[in-house]
N, C-alpha and C. Protein backbone atom coordinates (compact mmCIF):
# COMPACT_ATOMS: atom_id res chain seq x y z
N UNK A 1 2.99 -9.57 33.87
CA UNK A 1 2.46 -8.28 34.03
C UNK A 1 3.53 -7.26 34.35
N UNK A 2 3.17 -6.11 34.43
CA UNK A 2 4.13 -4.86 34.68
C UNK A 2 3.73 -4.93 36.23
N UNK A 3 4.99 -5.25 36.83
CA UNK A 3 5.12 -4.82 38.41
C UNK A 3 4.57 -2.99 38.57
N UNK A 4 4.12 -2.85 39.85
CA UNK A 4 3.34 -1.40 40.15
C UNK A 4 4.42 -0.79 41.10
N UNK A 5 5.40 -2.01 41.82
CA UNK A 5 5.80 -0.95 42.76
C UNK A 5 7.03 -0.15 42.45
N UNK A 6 7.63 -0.03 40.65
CA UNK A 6 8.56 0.54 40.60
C UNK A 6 8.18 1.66 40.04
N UNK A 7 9.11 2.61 39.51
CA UNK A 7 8.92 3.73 38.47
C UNK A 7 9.49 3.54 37.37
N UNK A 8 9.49 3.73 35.85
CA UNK A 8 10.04 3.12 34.81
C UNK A 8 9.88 4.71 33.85
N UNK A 9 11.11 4.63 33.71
CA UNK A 9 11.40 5.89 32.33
C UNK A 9 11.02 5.85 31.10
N UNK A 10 10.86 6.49 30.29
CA UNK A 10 10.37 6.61 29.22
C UNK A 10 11.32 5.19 28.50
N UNK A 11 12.24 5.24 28.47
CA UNK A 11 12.56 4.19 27.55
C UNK A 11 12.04 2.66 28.06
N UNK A 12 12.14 2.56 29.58
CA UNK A 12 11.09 1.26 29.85
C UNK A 12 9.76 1.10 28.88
N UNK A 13 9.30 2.38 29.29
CA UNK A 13 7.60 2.11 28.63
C UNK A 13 7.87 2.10 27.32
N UNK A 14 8.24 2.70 26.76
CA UNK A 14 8.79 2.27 24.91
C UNK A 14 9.33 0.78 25.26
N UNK A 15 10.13 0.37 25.50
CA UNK A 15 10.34 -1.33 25.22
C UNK A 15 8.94 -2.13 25.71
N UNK A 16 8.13 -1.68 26.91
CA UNK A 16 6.91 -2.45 26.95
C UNK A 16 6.21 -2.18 25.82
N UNK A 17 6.11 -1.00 25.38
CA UNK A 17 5.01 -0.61 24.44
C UNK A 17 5.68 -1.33 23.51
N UNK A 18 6.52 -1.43 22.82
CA UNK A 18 7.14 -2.12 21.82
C UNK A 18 6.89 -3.77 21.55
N UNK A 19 7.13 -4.37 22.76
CA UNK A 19 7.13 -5.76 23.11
C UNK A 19 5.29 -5.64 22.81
N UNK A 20 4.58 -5.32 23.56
CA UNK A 20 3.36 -5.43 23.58
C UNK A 20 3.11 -5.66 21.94
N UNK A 21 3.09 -4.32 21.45
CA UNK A 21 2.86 -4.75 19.87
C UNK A 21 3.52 -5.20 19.27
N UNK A 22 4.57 -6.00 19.48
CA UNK A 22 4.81 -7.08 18.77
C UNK A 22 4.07 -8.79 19.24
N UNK A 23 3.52 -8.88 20.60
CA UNK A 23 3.33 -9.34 20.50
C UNK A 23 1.88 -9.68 20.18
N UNK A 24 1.15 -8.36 19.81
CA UNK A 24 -0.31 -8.04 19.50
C UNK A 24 -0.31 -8.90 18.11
N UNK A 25 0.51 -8.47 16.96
CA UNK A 25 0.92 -8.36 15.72
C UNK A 25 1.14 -10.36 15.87
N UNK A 26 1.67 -10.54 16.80
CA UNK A 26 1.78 -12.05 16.25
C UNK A 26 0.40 -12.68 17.06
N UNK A 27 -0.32 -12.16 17.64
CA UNK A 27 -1.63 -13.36 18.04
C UNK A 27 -2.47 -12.65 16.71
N UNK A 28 -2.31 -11.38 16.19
CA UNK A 28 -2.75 -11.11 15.15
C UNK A 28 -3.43 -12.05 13.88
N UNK A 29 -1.76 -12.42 13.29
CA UNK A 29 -1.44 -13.03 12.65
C UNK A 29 -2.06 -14.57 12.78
N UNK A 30 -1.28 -15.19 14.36
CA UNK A 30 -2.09 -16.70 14.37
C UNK A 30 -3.63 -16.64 14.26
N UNK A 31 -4.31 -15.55 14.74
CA UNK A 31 -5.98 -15.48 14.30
C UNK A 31 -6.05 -15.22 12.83
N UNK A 32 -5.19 -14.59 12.37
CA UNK A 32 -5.39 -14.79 10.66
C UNK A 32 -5.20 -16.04 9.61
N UNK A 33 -4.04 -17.00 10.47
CA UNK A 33 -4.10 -18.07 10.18
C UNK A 33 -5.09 -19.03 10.23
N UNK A 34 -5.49 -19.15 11.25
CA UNK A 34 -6.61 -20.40 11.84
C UNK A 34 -7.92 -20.04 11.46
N UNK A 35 -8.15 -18.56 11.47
CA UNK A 35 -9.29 -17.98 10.25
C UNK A 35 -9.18 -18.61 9.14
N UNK A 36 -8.35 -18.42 8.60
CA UNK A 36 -7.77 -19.31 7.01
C UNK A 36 -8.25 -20.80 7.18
N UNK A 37 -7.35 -21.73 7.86
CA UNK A 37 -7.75 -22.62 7.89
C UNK A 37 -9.09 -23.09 8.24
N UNK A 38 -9.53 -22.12 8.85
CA UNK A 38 -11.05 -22.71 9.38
C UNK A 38 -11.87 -22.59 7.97
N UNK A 39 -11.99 -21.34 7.06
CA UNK A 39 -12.52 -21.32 6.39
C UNK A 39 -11.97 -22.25 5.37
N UNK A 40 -10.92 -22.63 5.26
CA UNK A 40 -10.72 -24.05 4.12
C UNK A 40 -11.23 -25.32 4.71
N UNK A 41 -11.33 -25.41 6.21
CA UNK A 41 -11.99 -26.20 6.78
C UNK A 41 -13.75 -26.41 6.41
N UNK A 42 -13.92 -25.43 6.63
CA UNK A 42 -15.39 -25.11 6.37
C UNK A 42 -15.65 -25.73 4.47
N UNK A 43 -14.90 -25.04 3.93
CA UNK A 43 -15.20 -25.70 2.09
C UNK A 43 -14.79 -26.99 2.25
N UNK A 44 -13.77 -27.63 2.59
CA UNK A 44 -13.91 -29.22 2.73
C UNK A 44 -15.12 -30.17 3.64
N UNK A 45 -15.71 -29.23 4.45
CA UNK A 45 -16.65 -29.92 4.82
C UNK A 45 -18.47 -29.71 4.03
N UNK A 46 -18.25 -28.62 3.53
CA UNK A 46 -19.10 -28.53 2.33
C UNK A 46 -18.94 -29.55 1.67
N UNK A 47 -17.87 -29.63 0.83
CA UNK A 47 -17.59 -30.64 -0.36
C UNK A 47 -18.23 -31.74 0.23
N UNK A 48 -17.30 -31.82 1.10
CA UNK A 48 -18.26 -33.55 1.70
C UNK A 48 -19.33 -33.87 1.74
N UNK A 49 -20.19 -32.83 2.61
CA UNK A 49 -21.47 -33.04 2.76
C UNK A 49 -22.32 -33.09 0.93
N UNK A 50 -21.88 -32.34 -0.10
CA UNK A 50 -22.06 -32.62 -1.42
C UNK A 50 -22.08 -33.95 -1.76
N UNK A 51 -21.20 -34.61 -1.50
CA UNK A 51 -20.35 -36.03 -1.79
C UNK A 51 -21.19 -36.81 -1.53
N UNK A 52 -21.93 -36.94 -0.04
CA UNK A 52 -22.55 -37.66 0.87
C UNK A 52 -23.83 -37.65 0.05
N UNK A 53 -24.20 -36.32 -0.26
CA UNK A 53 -25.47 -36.15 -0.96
C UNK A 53 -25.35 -37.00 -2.51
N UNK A 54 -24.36 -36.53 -3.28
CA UNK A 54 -23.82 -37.66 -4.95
C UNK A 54 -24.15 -38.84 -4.40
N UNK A 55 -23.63 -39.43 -3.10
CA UNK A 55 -23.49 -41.04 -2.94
C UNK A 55 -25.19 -41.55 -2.08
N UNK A 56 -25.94 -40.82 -1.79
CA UNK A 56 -26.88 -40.86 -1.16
C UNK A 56 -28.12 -41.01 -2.23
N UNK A 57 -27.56 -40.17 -3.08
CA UNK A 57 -28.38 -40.30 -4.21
C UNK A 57 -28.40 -41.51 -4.93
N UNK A 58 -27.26 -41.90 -5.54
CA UNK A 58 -26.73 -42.68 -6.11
C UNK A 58 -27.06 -44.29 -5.56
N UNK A 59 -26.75 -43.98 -4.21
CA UNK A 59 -27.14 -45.54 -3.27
C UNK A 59 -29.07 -45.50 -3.48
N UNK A 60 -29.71 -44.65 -3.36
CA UNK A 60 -31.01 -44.63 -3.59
C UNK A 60 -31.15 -45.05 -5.33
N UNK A 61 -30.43 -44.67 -6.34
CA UNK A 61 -31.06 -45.00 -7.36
C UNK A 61 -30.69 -46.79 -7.76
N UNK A 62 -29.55 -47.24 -6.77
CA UNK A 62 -29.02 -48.54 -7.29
C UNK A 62 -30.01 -49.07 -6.86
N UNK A 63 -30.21 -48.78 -5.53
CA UNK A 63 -31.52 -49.37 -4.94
C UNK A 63 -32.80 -49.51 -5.43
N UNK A 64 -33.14 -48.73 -5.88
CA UNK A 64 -34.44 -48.67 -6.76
C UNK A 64 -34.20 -49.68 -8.08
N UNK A 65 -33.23 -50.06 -8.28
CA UNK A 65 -32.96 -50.81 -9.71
C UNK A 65 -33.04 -52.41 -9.56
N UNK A 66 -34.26 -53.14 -9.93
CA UNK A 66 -34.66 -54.48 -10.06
C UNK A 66 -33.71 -55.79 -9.77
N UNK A 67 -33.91 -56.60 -8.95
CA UNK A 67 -32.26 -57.59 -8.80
C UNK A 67 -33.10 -58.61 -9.77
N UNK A 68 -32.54 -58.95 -10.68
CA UNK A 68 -32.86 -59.94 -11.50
C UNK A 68 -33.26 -60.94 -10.74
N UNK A 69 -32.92 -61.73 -9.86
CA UNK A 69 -32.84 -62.79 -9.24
C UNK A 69 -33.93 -63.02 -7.87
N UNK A 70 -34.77 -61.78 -7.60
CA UNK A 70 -35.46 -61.62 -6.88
C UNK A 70 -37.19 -62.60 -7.51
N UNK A 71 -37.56 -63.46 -6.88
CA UNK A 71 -38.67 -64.65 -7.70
C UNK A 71 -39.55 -63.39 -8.06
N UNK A 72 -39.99 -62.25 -7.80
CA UNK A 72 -41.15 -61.63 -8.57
C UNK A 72 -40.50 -60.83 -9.83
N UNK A 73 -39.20 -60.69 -9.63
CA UNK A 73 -38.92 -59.93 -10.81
C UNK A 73 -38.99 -61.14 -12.62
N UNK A 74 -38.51 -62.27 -11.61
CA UNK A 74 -38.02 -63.30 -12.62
C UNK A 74 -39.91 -63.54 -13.44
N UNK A 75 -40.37 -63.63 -12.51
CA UNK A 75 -41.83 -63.79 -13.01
C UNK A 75 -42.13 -62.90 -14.43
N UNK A 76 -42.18 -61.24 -13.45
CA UNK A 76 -42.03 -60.46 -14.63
C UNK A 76 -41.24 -60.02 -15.66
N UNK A 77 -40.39 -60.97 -16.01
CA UNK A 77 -39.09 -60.91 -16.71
C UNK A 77 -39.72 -62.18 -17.31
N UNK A 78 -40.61 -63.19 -17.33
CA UNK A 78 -40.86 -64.72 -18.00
C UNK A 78 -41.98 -64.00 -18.60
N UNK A 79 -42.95 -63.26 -18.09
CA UNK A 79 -44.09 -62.84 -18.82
C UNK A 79 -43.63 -61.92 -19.95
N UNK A 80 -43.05 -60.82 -19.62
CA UNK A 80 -42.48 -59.94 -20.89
C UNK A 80 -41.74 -61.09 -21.65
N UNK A 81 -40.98 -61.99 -21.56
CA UNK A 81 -40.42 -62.63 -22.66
C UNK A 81 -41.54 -63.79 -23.52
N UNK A 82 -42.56 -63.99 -22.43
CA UNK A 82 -43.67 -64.46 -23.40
C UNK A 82 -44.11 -64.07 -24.30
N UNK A 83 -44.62 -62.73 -23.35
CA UNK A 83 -45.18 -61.43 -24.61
C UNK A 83 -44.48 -61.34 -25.30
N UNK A 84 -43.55 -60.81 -25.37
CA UNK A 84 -42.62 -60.39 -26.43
C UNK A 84 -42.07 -61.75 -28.13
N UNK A 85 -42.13 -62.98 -27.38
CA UNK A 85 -42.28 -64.21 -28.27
C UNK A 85 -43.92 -64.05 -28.68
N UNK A 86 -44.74 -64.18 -28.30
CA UNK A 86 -46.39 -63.89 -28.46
C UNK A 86 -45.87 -62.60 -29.97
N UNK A 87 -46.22 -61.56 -29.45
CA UNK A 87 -45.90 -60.72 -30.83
C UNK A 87 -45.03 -60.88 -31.81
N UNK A 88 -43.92 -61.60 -31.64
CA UNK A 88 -43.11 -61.69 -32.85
C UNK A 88 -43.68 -62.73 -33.85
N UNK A 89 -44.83 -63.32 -33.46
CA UNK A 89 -45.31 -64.58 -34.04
C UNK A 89 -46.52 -64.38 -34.42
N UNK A 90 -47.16 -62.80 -33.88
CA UNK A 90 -48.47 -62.38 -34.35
C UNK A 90 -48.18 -60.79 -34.25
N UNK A 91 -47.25 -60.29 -35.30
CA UNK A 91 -47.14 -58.49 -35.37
C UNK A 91 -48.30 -58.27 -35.60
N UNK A 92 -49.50 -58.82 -36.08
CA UNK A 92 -50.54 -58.10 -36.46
C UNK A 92 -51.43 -57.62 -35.23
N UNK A 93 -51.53 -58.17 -34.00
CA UNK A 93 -52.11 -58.12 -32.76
C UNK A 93 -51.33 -56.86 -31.84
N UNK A 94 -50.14 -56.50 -32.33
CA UNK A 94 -49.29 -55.99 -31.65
C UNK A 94 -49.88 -54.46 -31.00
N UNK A 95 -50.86 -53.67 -32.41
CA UNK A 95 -51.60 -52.63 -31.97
C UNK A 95 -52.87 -52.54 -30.98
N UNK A 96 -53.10 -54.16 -30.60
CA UNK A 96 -54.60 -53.63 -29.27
C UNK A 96 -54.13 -53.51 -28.36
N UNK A 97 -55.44 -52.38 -28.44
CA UNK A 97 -55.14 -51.83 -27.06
C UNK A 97 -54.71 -52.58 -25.50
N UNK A 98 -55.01 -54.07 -25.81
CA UNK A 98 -54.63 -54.48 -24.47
C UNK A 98 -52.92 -55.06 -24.39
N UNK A 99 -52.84 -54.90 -25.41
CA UNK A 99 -50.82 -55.07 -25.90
C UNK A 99 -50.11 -54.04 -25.77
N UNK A 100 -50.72 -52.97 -25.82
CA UNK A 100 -50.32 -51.51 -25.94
C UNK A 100 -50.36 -51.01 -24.31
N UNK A 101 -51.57 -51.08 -23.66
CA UNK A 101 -50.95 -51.46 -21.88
C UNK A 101 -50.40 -51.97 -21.42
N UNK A 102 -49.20 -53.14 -21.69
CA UNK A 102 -48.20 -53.86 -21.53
C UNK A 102 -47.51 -53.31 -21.53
C-alpha cells in the first residue's frame, strides 16, 4: 500500500499511477486469458458430453441387438429356419395369411 504518513510530489504519484496501471493492464490480460481458456474449456466439455451421448446411444443400440446364443433366441432362430425350409418346399402356401404374420 501507499504509506499515509509521508508527502509525495507529483512525480511520486505519476510513478504510482504508472505502476498501478501497469499493473491493472496485466491482471487485465491474465482475466483475458483464463476467460479464453475457460471458454475452450467449456467447448471441450460440450464435445464430451456429445460423445457420452454417441456412446450412450450406441451402447443402448448394441444392447438391444439379439445374442445368438441366448436359448430363446436360438429357439427363434430354429423356428424361422423351419419356416423358412417349410416354404421353400411349398412356395405355393407362402401367401396365407398365417405365413404372412410370420
Amino acid at each position: 500500500g501507499i504509506p499515509t504518513h509521508r508527502t509525495y510530489d507529483a512525480a511520486t504519484w505519476s510513478s504510482l499511477a504508472l505502476r498501478a496501471d501497469l499493473q491493472a493492464e496485466h491482471a487485465a490480460a491474465d482475466a483475458a486469458a483464463a476467460q479464453a481458456k475457460a471458454d475452450h474449456l467449456a467447448l471441450v466439455a460440450q464435445a464430451c458430453a456429445h460423445q457420452a451421448q454417441a456412446a450412450a446411444k450406441e451402447g443402448a443400440e448394441v444392447a438391444a441387438v439379439p445374442n445368438p446364443s441366448d436359448p430363446l433366441i436360438k429357439d427363434v432362430l430354429r423356428a424361422c429356419s423351419q419356416v423358412r425350409t417349410f416354404l421353400a418346399a411349398h412356395p405355393d402356401r407362402a401367401s396365407e395369411e398365417a405365413w404372412l404374420k410370420l
